[in-house]
PDB file of N, CA and C in Angstrom:
ATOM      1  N   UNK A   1     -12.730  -0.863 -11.839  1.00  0.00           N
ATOM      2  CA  UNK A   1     -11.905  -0.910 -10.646  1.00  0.00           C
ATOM      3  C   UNK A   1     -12.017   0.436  -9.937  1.00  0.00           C
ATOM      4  N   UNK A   2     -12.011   0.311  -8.673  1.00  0.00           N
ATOM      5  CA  UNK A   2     -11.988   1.420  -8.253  1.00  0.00           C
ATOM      6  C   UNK A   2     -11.587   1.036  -6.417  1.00  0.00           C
ATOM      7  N   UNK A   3     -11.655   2.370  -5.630  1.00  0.00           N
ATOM      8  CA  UNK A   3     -10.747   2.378  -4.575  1.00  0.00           C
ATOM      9  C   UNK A   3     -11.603   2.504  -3.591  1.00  0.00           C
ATOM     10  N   UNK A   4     -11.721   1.554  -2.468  1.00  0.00           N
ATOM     11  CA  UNK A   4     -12.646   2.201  -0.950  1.00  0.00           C
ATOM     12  C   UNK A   4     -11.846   2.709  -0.005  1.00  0.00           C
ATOM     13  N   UNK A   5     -11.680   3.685   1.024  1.00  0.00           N
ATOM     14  CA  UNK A   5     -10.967   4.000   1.801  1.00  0.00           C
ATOM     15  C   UNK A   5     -11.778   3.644   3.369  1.00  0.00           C
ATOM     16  N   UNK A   6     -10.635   2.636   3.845  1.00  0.00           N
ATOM     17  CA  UNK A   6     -10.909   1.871   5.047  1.00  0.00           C
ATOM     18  C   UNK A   6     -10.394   2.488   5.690  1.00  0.00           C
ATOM     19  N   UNK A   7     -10.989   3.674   7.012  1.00  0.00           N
ATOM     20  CA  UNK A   7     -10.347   4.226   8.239  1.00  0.00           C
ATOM     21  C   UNK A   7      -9.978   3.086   9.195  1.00  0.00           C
ATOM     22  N   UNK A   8      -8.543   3.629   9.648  1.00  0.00           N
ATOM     23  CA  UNK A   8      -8.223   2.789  10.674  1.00  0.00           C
ATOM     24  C   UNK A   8      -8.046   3.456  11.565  1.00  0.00           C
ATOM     25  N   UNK A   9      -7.999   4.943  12.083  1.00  0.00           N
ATOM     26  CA  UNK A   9      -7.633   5.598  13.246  1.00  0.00           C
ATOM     27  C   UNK A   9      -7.964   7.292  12.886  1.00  0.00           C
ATOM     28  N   UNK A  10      -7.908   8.107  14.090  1.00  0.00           N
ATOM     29  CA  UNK A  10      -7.798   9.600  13.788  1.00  0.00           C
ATOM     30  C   UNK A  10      -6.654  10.140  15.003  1.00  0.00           C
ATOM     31  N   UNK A  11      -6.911  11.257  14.897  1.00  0.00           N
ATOM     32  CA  UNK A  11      -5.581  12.117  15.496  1.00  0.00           C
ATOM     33  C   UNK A  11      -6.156  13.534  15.987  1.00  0.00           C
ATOM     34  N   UNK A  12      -5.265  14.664  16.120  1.00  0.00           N
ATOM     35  CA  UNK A  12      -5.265  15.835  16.155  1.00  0.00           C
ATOM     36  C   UNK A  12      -4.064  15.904  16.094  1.00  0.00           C
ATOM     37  N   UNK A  13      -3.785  17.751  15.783  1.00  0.00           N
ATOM     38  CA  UNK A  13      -2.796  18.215  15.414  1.00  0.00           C
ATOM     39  C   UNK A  13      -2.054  18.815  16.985  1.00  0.00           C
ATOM     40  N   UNK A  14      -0.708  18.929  17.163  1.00  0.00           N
ATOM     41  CA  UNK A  14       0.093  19.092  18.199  1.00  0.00           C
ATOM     42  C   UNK A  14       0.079  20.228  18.161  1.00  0.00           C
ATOM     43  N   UNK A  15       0.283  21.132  19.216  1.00  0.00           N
ATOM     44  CA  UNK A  15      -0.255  22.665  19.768  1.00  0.00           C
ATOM     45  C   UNK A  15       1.327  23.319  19.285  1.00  0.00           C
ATOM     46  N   UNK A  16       1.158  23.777  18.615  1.00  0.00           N
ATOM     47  CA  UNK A  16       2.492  25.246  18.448  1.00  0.00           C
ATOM     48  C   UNK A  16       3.458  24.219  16.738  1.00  0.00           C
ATOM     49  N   UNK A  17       2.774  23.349  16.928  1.00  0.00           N
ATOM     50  CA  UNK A  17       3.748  22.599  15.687  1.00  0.00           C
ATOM     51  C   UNK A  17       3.099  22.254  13.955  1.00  0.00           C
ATOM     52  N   UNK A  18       3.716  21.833  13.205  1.00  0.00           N
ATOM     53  CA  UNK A  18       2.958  21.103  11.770  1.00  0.00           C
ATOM     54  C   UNK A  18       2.827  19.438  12.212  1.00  0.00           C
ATOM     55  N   UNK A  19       2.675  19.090  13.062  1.00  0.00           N
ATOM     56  CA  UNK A  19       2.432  17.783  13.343  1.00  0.00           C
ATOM     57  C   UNK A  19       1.294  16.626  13.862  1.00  0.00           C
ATOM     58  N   UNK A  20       0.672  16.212  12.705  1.00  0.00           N
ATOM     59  CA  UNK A  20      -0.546  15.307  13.232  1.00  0.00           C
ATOM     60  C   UNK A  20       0.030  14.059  14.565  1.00  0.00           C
ATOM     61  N   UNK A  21      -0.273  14.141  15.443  1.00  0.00           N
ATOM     62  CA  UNK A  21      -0.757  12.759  16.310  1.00  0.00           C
ATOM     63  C   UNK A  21      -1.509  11.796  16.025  1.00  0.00           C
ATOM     64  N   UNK A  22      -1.526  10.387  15.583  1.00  0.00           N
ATOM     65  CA  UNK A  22      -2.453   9.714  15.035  1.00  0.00           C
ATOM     66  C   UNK A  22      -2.751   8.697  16.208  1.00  0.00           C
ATOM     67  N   UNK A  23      -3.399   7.999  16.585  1.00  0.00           N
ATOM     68  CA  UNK A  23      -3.251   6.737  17.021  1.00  0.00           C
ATOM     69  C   UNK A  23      -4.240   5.767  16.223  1.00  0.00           C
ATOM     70  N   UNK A  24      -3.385   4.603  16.046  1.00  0.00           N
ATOM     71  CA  UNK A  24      -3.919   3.569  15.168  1.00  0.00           C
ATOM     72  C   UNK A  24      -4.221   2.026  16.139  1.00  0.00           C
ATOM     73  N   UNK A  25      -4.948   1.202  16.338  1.00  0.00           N
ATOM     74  CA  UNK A  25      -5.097   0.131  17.092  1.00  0.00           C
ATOM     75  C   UNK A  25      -4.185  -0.743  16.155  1.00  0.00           C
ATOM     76  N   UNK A  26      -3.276  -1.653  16.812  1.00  0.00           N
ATOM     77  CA  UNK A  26      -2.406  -2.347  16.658  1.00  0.00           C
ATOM     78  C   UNK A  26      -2.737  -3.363  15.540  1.00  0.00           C
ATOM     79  N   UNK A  27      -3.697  -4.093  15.834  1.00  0.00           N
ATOM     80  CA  UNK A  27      -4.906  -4.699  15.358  1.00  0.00           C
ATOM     81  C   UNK A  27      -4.684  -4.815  13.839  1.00  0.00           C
ATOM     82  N   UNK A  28      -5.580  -3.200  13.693  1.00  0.00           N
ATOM     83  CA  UNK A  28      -5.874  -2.634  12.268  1.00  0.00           C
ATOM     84  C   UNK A  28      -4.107  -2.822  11.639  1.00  0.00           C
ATOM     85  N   UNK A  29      -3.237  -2.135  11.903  1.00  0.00           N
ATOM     86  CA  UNK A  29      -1.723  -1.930  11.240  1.00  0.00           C
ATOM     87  C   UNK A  29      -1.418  -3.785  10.991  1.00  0.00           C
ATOM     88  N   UNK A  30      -1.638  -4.622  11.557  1.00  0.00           N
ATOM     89  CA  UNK A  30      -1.160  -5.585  11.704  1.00  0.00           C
ATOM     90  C   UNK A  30      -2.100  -6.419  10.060  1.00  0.00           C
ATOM     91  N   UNK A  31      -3.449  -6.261  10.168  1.00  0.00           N
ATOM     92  CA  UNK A  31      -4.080  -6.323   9.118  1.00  0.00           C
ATOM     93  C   UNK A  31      -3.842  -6.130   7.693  1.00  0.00           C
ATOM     94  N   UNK A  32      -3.129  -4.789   8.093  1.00  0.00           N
ATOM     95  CA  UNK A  32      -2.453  -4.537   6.786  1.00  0.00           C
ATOM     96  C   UNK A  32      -1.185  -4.497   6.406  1.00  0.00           C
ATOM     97  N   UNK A  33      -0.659  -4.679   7.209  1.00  0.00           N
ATOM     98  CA  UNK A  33       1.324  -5.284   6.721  1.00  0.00           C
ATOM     99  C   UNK A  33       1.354  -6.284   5.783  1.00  0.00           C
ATOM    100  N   UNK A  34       2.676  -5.967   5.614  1.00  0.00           N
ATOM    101  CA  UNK A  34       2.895  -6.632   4.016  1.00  0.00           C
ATOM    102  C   UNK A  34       4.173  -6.743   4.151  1.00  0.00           C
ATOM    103  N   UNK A  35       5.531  -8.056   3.535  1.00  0.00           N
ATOM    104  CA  UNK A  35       6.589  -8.124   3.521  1.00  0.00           C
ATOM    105  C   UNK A  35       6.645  -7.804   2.318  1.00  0.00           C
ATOM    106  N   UNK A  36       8.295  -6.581   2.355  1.00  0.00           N
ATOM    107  CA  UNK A  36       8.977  -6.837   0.639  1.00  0.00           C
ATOM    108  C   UNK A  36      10.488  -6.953   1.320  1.00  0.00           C
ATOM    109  N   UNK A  37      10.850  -7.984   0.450  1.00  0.00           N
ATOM    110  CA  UNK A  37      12.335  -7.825   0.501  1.00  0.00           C
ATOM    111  C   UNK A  37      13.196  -7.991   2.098  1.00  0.00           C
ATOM    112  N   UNK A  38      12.147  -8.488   2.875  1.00  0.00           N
ATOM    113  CA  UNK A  38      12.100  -9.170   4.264  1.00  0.00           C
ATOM    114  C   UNK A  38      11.856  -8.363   5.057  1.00  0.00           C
ATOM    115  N   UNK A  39      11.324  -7.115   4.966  1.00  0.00           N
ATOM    116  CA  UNK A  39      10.913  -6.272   5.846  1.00  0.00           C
ATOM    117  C   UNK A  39       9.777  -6.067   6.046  1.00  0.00           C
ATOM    118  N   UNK A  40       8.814  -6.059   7.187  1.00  0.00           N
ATOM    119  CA  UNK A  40       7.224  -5.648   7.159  1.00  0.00           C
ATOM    120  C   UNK A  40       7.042  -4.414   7.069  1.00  0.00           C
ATOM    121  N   UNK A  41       6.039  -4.017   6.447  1.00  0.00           N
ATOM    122  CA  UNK A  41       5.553  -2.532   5.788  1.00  0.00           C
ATOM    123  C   UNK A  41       3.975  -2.107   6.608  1.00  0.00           C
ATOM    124  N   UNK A  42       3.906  -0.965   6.560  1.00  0.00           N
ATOM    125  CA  UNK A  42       2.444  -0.931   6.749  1.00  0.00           C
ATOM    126  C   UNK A  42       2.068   0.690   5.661  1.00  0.00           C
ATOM    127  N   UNK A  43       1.444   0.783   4.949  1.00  0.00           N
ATOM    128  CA  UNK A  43       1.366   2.077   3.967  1.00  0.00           C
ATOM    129  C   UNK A  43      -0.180   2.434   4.457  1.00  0.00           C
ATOM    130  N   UNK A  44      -0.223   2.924   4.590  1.00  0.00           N
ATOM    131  CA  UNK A  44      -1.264   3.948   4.751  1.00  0.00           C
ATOM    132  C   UNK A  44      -1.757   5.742   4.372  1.00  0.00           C
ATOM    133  N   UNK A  45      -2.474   6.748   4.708  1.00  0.00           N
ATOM    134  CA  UNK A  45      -2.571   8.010   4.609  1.00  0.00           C
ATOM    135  C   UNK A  45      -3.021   8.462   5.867  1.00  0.00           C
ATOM    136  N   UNK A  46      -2.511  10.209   5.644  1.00  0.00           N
ATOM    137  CA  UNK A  46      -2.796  10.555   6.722  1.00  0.00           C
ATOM    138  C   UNK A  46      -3.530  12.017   6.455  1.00  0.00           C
ATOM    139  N   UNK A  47      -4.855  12.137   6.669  1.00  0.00           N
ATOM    140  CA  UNK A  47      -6.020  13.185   5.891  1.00  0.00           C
ATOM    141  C   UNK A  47      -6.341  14.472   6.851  1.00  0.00           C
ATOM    142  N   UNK A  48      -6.538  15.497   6.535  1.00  0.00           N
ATOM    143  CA  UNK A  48      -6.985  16.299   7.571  1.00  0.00           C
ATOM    144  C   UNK A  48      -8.272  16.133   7.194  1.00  0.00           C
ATOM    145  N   UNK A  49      -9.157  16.303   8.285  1.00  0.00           N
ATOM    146  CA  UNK A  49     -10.669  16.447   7.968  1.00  0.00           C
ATOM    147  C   UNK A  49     -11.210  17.521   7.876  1.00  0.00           C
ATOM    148  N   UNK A  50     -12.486  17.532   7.321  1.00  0.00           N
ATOM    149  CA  UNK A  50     -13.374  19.029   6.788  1.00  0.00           C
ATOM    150  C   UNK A  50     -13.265  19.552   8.390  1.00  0.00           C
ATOM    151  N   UNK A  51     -13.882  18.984   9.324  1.00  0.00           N
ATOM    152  CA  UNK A  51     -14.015  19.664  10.371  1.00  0.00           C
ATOM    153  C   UNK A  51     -13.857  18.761  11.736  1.00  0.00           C
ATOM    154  N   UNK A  52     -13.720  19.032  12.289  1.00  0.00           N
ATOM    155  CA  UNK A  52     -12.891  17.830  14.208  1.00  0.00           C
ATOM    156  C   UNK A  52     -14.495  17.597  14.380  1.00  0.00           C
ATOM    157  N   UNK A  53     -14.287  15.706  14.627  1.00  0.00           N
ATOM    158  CA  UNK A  53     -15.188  15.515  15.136  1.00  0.00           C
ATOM    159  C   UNK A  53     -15.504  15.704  17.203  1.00  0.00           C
ATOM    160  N   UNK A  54     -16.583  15.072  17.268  1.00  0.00           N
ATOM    161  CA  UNK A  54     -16.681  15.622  18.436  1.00  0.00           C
ATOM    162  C   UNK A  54     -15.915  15.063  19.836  1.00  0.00           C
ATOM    163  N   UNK A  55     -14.448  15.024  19.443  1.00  0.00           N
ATOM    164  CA  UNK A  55     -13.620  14.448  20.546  1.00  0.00           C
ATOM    165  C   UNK A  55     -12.402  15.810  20.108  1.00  0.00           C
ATOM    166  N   UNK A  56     -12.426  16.353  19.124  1.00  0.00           N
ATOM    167  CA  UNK A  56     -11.586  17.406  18.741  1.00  0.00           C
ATOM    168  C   UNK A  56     -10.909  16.822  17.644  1.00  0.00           C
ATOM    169  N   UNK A  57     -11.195  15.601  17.242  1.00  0.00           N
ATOM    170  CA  UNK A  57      -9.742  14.925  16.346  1.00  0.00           C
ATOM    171  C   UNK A  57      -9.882  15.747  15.304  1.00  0.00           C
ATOM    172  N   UNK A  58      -8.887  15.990  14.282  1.00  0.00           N
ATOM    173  CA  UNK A  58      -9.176  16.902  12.974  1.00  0.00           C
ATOM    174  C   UNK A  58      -8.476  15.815  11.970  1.00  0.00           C
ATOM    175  N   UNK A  59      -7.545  15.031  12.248  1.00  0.00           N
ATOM    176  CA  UNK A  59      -7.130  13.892  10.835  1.00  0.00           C
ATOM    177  C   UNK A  59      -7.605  12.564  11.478  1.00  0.00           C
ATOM    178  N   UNK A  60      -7.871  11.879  10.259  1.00  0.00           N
ATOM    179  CA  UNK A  60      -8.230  10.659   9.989  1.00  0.00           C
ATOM    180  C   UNK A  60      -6.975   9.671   9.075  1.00  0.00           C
ATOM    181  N   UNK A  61      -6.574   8.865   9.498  1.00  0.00           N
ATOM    182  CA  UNK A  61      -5.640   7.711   9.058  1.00  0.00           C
ATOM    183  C   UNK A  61      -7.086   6.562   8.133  1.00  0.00           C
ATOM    184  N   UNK A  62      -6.597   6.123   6.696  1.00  0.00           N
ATOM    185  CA  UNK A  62      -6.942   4.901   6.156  1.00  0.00           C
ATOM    186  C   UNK A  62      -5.766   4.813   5.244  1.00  0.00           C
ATOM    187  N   UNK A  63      -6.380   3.666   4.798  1.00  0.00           N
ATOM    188  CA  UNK A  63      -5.822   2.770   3.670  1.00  0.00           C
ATOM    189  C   UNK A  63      -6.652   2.545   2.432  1.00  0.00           C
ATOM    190  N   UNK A  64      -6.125   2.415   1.383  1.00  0.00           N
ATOM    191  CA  UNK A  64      -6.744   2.209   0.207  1.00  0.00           C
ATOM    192  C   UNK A  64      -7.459   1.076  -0.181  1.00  0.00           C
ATOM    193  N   UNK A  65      -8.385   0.253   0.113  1.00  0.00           N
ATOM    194  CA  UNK A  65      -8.339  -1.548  -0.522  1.00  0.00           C
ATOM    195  C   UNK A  65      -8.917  -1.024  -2.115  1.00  0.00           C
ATOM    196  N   UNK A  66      -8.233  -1.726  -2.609  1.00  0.00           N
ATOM    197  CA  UNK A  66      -8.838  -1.615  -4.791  1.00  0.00           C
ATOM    198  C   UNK A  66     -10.384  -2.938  -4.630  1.00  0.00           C
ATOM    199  N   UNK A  67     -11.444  -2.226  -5.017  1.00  0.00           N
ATOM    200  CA  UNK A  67     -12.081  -2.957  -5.598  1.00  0.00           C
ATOM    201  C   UNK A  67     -12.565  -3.292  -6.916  1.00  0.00           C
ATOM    202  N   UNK A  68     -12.867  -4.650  -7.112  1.00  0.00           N
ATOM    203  CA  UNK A  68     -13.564  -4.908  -8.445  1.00  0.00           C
ATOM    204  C   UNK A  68     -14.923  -4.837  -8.754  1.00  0.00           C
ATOM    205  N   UNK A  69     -15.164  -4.629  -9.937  1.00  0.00           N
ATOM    206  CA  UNK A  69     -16.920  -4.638  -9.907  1.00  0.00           C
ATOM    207  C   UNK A  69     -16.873  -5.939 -10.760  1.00  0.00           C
ATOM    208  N   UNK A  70     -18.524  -5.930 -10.569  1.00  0.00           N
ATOM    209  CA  UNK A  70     -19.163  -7.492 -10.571  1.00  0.00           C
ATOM    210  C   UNK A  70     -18.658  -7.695 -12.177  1.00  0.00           C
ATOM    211  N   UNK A  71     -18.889  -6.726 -12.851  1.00  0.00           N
ATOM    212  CA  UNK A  71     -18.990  -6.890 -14.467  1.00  0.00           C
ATOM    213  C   UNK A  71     -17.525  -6.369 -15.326  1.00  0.00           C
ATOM    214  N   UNK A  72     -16.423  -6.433 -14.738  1.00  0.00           N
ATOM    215  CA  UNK A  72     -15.654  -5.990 -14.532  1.00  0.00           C
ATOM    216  C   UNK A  72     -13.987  -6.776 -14.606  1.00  0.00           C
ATOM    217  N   UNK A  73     -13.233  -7.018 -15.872  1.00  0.00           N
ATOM    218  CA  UNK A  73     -12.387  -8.219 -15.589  1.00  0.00           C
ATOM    219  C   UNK A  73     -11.358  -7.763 -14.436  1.00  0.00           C
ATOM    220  N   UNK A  74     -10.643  -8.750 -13.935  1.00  0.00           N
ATOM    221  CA  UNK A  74      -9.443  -8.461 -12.550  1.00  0.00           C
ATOM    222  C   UNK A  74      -8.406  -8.112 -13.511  1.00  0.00           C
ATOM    223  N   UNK A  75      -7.686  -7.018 -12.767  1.00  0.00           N
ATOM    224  CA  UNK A  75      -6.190  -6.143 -12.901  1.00  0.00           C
ATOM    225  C   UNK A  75      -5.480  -7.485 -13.437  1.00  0.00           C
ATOM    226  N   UNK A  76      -4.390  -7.173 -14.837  1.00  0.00           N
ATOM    227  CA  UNK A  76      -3.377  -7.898 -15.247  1.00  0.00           C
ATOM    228  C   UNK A  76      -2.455  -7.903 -14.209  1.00  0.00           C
ATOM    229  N   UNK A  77      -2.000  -8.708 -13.697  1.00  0.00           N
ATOM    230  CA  UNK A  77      -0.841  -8.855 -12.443  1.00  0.00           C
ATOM    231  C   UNK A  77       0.909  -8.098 -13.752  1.00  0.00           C
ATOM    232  N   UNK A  78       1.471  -7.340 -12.830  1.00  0.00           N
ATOM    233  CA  UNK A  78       2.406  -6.935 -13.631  1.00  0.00           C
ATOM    234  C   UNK A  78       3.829  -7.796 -14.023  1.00  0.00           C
ATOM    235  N   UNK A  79       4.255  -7.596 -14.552  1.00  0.00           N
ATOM    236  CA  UNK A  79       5.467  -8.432 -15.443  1.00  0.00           C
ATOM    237  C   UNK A  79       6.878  -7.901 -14.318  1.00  0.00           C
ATOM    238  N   UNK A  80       7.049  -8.720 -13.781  1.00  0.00           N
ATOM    239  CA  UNK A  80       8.610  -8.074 -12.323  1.00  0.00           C
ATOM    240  C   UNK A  80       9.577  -8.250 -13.179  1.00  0.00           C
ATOM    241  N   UNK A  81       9.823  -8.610 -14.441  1.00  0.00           N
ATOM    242  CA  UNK A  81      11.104  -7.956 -15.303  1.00  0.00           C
ATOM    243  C   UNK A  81      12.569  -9.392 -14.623  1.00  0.00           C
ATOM    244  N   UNK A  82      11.999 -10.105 -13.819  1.00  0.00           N
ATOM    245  CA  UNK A  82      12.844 -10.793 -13.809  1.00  0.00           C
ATOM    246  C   UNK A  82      14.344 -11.687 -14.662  1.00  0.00           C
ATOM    247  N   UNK A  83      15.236 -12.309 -14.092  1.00  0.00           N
ATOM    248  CA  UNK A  83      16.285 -12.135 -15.000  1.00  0.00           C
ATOM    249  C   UNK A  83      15.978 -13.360 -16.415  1.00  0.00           C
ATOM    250  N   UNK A  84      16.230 -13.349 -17.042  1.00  0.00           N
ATOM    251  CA  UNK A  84      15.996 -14.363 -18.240  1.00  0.00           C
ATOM    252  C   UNK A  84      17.264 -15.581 -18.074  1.00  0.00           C
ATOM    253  N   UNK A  85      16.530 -16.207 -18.292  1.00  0.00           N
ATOM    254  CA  UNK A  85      17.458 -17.535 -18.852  1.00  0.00           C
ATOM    255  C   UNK A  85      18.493 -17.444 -19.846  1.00  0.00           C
ATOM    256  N   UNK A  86      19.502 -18.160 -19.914  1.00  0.00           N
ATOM    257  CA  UNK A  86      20.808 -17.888 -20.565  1.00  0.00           C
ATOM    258  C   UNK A  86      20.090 -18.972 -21.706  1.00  0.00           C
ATOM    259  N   UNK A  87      20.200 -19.259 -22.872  1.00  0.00           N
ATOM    260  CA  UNK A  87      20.130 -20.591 -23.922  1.00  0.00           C
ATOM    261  C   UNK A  87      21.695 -21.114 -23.807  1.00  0.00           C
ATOM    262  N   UNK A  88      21.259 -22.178 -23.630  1.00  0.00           N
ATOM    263  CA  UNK A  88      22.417 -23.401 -23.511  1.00  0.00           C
ATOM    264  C   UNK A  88      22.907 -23.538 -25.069  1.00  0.00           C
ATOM    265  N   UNK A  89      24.078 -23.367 -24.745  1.00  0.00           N
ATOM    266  CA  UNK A  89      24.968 -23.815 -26.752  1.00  0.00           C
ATOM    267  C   UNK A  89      24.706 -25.268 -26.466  1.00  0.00           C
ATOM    268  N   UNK A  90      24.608 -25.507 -27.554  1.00  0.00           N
ATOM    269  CA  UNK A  90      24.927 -27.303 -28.029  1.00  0.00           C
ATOM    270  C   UNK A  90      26.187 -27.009 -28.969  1.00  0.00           C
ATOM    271  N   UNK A  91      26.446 -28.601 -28.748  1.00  0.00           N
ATOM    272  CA  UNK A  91      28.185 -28.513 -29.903  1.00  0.00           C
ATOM    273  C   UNK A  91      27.750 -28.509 -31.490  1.00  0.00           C
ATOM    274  N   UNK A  92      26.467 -28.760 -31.825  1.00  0.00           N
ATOM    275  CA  UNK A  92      25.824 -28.606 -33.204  1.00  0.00           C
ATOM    276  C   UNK A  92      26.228 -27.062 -33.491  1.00  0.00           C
ATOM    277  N   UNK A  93      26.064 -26.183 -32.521  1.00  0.00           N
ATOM    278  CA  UNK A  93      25.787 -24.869 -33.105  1.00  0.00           C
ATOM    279  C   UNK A  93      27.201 -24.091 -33.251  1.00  0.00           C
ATOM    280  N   UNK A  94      27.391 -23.235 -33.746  1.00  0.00           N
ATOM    281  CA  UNK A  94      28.937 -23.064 -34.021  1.00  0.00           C
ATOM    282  C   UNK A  94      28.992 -22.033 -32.531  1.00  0.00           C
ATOM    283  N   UNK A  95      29.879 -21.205 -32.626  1.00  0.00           N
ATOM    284  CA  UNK A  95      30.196 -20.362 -31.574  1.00  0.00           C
ATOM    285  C   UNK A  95      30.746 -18.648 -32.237  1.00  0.00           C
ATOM    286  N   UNK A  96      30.007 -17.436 -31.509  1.00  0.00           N
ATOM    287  CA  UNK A  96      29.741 -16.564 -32.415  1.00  0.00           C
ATOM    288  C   UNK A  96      30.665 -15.699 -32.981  1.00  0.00           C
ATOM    289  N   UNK A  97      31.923 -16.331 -31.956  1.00  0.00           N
ATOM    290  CA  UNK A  97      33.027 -15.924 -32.622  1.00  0.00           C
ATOM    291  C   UNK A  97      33.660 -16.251 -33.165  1.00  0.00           C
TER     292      UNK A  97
END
């Protein structure tokens, strides 16, 4: 398993501040949203680059996608710990008090 990093946008940094400007096409963010818990998400990073390409941008915005290799089994999906079932008494069984 391992990780590709899919650019979706770049930026530059704001004059006198610590603050990247990114712009991302709507598009791309929309691609990668995700609901939890009824809210849409979009996760991404935000990278400075070795050096500004030739528009001046100096950060680059991607996202992570996980890939699999050919020879390679797929990720165990994880256990969400959900709530357990109560066991039903029957009148056979005594009661524990």
């Amino acid at each position: 398993m391992s990780f590709e990093k899919v650019f979706i946008g770049k930026g530059r940094q704001v004059p006198n501040m610590q603050v990247a400007k990114v712009t991302i096409p709507l598009e791309k963010l929309q691609e990668i949203a995700y609901e939890k818990e009824g809210v849409m998400y979009c996760t991404f990073e935000v990278s400075k680059m070795k050096e500004a390409d030739r528009f001046g941008r100096e950060y680059t915005a991607y996202y992570s996608k996980m890939t699999v290799e050919a020879n390679e089994p797929a990720p165990e999906k994880k256990k969400t710990g959900g709530r357990r079932k109560k066991k039903q008494e029957t009148a056979d069984e005594p009661l524990p008090f």
